[in-house]
N, C-alpha and C. Protein backbone atom coordinates (compact mmCIF):
# COMPACT_ATOMS: atom_id res chain seq x y z
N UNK A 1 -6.12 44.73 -17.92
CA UNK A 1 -6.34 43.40 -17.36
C UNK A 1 -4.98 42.78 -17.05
N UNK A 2 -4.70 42.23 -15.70
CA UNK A 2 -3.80 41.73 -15.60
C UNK A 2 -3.57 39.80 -15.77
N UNK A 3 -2.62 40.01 -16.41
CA UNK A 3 -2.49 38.31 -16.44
C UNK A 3 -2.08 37.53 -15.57
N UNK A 4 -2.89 36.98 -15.48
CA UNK A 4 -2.50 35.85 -14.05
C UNK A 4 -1.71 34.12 -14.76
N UNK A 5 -0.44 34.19 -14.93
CA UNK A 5 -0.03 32.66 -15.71
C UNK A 5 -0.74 31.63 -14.74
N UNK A 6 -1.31 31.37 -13.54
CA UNK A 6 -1.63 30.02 -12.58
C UNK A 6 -2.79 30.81 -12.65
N UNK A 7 -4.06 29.80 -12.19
CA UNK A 7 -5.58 29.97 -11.70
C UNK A 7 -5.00 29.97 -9.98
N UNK A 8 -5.75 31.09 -9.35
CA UNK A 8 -6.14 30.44 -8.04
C UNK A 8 -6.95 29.26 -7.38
N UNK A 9 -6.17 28.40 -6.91
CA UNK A 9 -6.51 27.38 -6.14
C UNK A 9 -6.94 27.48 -4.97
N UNK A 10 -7.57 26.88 -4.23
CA UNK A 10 -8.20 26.39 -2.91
C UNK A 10 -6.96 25.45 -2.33
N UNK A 11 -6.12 25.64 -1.52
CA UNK A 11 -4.95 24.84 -1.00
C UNK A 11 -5.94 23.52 -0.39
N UNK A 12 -7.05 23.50 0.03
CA UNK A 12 -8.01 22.17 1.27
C UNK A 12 -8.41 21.82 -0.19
N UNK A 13 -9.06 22.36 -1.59
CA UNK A 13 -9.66 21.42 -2.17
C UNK A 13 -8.71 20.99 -3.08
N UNK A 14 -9.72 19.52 -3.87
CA UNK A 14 -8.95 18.83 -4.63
C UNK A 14 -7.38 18.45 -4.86
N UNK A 15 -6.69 18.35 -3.49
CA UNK A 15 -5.44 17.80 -2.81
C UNK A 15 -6.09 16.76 -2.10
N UNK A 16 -5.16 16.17 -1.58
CA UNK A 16 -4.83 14.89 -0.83
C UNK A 16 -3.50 14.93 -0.36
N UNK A 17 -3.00 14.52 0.81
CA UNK A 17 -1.87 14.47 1.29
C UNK A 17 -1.07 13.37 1.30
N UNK A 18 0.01 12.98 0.69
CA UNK A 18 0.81 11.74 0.91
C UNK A 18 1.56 11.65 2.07
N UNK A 19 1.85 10.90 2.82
CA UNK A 19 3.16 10.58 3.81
C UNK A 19 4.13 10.64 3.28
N UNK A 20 5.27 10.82 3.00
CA UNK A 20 6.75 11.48 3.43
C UNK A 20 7.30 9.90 3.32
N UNK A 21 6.91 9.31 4.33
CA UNK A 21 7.41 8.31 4.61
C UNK A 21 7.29 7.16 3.40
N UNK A 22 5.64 7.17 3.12
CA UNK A 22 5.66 5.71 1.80
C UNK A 22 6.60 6.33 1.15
N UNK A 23 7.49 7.37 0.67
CA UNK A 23 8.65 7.03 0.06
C UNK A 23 10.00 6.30 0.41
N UNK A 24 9.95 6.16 1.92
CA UNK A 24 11.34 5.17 2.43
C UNK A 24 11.05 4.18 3.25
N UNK A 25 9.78 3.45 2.43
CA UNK A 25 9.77 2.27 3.27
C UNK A 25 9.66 0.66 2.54
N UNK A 26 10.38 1.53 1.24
CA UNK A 26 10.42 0.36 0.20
C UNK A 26 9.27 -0.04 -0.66
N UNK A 27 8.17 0.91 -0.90
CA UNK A 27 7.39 0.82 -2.20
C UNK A 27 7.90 0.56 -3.49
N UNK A 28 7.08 -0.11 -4.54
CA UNK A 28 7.47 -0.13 -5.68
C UNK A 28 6.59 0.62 -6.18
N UNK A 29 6.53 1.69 -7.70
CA UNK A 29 5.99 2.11 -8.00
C UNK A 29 4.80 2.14 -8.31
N UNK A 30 4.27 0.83 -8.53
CA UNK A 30 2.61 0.92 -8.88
C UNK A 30 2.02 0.64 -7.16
N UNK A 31 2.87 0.45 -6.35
CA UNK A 31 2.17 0.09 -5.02
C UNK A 31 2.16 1.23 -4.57
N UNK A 32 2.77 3.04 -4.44
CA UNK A 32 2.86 3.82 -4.59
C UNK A 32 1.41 4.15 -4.93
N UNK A 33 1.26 3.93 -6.28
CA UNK A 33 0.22 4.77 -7.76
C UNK A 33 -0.95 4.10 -6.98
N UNK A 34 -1.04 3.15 -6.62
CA UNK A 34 -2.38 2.51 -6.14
C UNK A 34 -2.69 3.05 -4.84
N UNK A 35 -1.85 3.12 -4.04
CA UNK A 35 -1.48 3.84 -2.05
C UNK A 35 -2.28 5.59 -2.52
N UNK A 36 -1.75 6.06 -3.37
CA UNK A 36 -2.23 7.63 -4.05
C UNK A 36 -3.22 7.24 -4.22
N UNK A 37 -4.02 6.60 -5.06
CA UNK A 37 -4.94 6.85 -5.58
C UNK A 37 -6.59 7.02 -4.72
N UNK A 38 -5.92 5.31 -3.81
CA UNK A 38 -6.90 5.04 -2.74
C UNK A 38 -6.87 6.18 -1.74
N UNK A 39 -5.71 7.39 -1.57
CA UNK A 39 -5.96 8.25 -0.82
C UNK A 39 -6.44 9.40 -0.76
N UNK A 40 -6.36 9.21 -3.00
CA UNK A 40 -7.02 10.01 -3.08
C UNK A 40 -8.74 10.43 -3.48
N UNK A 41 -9.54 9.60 -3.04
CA UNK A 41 -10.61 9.17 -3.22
C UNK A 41 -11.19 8.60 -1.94
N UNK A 42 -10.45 8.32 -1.23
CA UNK A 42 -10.87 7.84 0.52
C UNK A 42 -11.83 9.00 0.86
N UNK A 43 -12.66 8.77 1.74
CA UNK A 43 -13.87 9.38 2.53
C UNK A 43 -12.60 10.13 3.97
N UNK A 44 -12.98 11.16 3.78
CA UNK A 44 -11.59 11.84 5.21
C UNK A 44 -11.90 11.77 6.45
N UNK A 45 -13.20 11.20 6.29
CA UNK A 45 -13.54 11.34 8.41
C UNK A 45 -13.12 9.61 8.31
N UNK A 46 -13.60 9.05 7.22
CA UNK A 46 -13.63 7.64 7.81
C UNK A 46 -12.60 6.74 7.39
N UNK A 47 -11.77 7.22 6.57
CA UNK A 47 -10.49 6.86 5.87
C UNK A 47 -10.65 5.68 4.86
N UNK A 48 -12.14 5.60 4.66
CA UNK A 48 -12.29 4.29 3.88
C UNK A 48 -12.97 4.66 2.40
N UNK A 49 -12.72 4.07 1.69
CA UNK A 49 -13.36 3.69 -0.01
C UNK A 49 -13.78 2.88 -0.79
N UNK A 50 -14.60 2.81 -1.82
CA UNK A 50 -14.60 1.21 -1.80
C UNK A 50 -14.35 1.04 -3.55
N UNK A 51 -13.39 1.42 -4.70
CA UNK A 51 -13.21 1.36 -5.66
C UNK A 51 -13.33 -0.48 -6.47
N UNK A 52 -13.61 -0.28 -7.52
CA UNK A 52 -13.92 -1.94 -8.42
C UNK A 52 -11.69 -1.85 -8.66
N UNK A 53 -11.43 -3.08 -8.76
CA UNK A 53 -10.27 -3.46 -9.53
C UNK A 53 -9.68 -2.64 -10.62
N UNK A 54 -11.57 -2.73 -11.30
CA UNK A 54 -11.62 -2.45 -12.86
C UNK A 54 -11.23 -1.19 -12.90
N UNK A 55 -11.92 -0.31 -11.68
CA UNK A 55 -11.90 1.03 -11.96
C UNK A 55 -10.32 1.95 -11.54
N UNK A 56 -9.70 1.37 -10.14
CA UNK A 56 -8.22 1.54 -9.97
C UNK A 56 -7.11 1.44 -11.06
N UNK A 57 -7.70 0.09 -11.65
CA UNK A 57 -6.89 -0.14 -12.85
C UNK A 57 -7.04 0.92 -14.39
N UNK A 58 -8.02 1.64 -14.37
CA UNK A 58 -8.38 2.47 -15.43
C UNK A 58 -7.94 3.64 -15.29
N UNK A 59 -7.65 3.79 -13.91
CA UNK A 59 -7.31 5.31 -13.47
C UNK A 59 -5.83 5.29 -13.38
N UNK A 60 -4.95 3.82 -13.35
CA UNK A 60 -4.05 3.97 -13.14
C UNK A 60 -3.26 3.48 -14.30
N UNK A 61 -3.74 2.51 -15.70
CA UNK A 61 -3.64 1.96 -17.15
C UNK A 61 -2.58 0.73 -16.31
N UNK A 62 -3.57 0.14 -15.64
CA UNK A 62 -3.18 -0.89 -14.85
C UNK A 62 -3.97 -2.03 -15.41
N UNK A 63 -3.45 -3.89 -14.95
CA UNK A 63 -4.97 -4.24 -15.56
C UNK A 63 -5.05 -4.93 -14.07
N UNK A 64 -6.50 -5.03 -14.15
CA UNK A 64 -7.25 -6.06 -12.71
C UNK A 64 -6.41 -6.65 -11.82
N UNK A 65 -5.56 -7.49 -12.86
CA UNK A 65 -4.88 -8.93 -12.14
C UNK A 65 -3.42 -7.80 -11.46
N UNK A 66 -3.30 -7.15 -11.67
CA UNK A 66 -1.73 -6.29 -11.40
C UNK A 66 -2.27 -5.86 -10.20
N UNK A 67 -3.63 -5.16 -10.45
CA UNK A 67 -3.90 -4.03 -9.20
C UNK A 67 -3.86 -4.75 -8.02
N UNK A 68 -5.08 -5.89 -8.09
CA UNK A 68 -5.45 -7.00 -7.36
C UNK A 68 -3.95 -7.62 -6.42
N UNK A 69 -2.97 -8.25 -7.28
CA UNK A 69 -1.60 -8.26 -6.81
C UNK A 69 -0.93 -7.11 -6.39
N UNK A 70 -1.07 -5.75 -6.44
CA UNK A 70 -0.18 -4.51 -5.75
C UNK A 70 -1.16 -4.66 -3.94
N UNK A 71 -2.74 -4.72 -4.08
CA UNK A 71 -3.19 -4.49 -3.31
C UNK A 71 -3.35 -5.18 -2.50
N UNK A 72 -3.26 -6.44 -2.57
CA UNK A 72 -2.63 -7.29 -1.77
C UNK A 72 -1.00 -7.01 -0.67
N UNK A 73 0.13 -6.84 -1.88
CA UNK A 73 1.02 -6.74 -0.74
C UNK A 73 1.06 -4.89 -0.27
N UNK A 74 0.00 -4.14 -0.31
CA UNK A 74 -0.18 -2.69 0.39
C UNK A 74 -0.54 -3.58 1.87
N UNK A 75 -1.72 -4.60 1.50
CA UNK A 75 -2.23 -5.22 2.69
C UNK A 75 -0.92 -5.57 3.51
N UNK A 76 -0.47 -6.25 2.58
CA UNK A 76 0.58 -7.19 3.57
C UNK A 76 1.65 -6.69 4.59
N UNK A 77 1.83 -4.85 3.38
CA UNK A 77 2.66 -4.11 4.15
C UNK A 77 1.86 -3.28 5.30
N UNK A 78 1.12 -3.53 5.72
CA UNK A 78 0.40 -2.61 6.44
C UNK A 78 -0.21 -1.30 6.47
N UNK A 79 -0.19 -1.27 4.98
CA UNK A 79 -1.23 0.21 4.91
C UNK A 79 -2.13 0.66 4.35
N UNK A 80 -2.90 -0.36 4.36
CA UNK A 80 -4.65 -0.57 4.16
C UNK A 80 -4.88 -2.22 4.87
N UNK A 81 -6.15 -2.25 4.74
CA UNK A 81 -7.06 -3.40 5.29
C UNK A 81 -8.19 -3.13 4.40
N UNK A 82 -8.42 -4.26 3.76
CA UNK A 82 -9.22 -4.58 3.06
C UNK A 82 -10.72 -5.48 3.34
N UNK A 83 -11.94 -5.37 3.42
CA UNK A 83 -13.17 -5.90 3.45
C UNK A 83 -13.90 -6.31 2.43
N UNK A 84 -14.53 -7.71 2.53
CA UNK A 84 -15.40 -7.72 1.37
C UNK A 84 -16.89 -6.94 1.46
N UNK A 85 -17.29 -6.87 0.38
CA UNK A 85 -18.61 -5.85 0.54
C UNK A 85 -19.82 -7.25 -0.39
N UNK A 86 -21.08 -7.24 0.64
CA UNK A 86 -22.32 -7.67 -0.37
C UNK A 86 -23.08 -6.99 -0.38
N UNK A 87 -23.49 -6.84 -2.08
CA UNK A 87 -24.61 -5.91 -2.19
C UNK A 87 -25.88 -7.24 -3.24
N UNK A 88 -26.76 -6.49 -2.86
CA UNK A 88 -28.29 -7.18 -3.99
C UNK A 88 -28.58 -7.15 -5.25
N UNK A 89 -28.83 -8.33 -6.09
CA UNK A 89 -29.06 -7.76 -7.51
C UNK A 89 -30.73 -7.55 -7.47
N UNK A 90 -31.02 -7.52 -7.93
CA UNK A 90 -32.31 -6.86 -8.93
C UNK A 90 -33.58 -7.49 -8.10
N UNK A 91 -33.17 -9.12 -8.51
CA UNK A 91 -33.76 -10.19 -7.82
C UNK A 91 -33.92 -10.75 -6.54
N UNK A 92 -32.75 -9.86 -5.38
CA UNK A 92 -32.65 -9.96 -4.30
C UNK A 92 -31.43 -10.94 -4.06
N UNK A 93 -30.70 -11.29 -5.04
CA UNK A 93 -29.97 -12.26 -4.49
C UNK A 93 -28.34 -11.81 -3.89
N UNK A 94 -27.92 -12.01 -3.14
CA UNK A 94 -26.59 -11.40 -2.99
C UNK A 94 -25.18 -11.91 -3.65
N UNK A 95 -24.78 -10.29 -3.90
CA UNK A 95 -23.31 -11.08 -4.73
C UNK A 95 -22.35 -10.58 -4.16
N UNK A 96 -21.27 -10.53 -4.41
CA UNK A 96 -19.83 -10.12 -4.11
C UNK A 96 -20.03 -8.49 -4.37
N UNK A 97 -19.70 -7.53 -4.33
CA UNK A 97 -19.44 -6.29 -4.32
C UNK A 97 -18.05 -5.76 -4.02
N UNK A 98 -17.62 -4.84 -4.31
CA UNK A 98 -16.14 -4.15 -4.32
C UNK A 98 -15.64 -4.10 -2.96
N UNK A 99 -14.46 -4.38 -2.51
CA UNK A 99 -13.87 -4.17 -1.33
C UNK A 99 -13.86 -3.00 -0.84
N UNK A 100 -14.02 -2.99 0.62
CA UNK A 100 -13.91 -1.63 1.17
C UNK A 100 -12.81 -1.44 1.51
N UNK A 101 -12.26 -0.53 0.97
CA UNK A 101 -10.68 -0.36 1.47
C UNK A 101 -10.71 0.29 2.53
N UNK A 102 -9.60 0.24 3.81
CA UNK A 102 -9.58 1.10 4.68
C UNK A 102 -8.24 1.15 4.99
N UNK A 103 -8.03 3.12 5.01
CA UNK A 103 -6.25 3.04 4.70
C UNK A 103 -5.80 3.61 6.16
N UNK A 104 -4.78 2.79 7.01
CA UNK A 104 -4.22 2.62 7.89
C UNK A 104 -3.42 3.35 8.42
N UNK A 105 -3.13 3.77 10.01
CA UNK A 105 -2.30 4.96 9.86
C UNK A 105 -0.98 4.71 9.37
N UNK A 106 0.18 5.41 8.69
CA UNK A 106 1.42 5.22 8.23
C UNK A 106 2.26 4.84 9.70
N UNK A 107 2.06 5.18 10.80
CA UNK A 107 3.18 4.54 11.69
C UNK A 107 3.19 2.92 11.73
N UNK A 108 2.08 2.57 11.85
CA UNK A 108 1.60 0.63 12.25
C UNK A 108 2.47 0.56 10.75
N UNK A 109 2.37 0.84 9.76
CA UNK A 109 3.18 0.27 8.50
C UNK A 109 4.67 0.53 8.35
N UNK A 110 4.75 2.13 9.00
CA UNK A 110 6.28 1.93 9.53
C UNK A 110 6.97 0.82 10.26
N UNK A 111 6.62 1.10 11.20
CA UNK A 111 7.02 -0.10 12.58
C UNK A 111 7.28 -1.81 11.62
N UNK A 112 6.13 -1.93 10.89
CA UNK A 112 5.88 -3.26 10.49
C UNK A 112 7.48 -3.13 9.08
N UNK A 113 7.66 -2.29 9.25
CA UNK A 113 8.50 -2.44 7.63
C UNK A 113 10.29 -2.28 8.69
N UNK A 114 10.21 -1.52 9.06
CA UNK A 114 11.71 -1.51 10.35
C UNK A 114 11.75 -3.20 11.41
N UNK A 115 10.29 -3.73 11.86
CA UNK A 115 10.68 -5.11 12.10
C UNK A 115 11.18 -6.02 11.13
N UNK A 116 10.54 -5.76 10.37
CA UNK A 116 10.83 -6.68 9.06
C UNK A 116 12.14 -6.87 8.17
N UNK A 117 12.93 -5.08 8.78
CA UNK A 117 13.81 -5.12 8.25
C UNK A 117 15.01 -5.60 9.55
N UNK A 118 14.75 -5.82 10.30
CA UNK A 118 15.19 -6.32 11.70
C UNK A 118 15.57 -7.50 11.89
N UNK A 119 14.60 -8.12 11.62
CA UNK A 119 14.31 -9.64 11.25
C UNK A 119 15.27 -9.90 10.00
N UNK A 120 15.47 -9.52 9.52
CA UNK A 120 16.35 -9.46 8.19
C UNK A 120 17.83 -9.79 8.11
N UNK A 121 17.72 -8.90 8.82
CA UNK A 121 19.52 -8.41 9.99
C UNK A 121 19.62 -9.39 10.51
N UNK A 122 18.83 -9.81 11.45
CA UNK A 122 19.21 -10.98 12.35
C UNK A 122 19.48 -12.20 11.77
N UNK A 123 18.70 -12.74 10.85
CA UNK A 123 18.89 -13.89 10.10
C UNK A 123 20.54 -13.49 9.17
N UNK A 124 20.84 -12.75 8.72
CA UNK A 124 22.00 -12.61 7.57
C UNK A 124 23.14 -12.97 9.08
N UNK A 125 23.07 -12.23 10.27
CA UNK A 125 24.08 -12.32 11.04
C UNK A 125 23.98 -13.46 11.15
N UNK A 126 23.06 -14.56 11.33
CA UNK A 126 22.91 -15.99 12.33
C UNK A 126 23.36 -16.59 11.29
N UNK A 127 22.97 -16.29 9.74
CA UNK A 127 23.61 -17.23 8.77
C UNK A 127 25.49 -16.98 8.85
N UNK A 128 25.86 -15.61 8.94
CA UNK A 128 27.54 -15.29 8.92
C UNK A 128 28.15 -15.99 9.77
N UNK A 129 27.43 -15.74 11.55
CA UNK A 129 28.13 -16.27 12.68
C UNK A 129 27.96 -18.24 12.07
N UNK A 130 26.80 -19.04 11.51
CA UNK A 130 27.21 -20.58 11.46
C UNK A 130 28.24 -20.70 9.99
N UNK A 131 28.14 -19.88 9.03
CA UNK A 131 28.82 -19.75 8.65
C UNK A 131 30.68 -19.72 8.92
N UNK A 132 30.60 -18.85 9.70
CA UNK A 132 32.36 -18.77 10.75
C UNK A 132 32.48 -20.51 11.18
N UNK A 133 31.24 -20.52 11.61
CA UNK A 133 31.74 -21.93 12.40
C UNK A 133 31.86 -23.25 11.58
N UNK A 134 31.21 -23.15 10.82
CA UNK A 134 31.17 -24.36 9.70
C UNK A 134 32.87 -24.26 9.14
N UNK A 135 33.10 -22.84 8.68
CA UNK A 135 34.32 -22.98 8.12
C UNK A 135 35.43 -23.20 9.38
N UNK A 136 35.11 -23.11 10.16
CA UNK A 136 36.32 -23.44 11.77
C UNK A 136 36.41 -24.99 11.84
N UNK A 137 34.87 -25.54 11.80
CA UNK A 137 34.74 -27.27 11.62
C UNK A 137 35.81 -27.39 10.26
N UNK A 138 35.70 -27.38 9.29
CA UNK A 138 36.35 -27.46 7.84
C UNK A 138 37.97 -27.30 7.93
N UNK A 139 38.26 -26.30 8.38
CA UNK A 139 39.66 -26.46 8.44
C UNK A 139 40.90 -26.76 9.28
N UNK A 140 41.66 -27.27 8.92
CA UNK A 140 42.20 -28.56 10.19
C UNK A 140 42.81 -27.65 10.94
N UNK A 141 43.02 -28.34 11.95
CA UNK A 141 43.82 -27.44 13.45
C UNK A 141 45.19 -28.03 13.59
């Protein structure tokens, strides 16, 4: 019998692919852990999921209020969009239900993170150049 040290794997199953990129576009680590997680559990034709707070946060030893705040600025950075979901209780009445996440392609979040860093630039220069001039007003001629 020969020993095999690794099991053979299926390279298509139980992977998920990350972008390359969410590593240089200024993630912090749990915005990262949360970006993985949702990708890795997303539906692949439709790119969407719809996980509880509770449950992201369990998978990740996160709590609610953290996840809730990472997933927000994923939104903000452009790489998911988020929906509310209503579903029925028992009685028929409708309540709130888990967001549907839907994760975005990585270029629209590129682009959005290089303007941003653009915008950035421009303001530090506009502050240097009134800067020059303030100190030109200031010192006598």
């Amino acid at each position: 019998m020969k020993f095999q040290p690794w099991p053979k794997r299926d390279p298509n199953k139980n992977y998920f692919k990350v972008p390359n990129e969410v590593f240089h576009i200024g993630l912090s680590y749990p915005e990262i852990s949360i970006y993985c997680y949702l990708l890795s559990i997303e539906d692949r034709e439709t790119y969407q999921c719809y996980p509880s707070y509770k449950t992201i946060g369990k998978a990740l030893g996160m709590s609610e209020n953290t996840v809730s705040k990472y997933v927000r600025s994923l939104e903000e950075k452009g790489l998911i969009r988020t929906e509310p979901t209503m579903v029925r209780s028992k009685d028929g009445r409708p309540l709130n239900g888990n967001l549907l996440y839907t994760i975005c392609p990585i270029q629209a979040a590129i682009e959005l993170f290089y303007e941003r860093q653009l915008t950035e630039l421009e303001l530090a220069a506009e502050r240097q150049r009134v800067a020059k001039l303030l100190q030109k007003q200031e010192s006598p001629a």
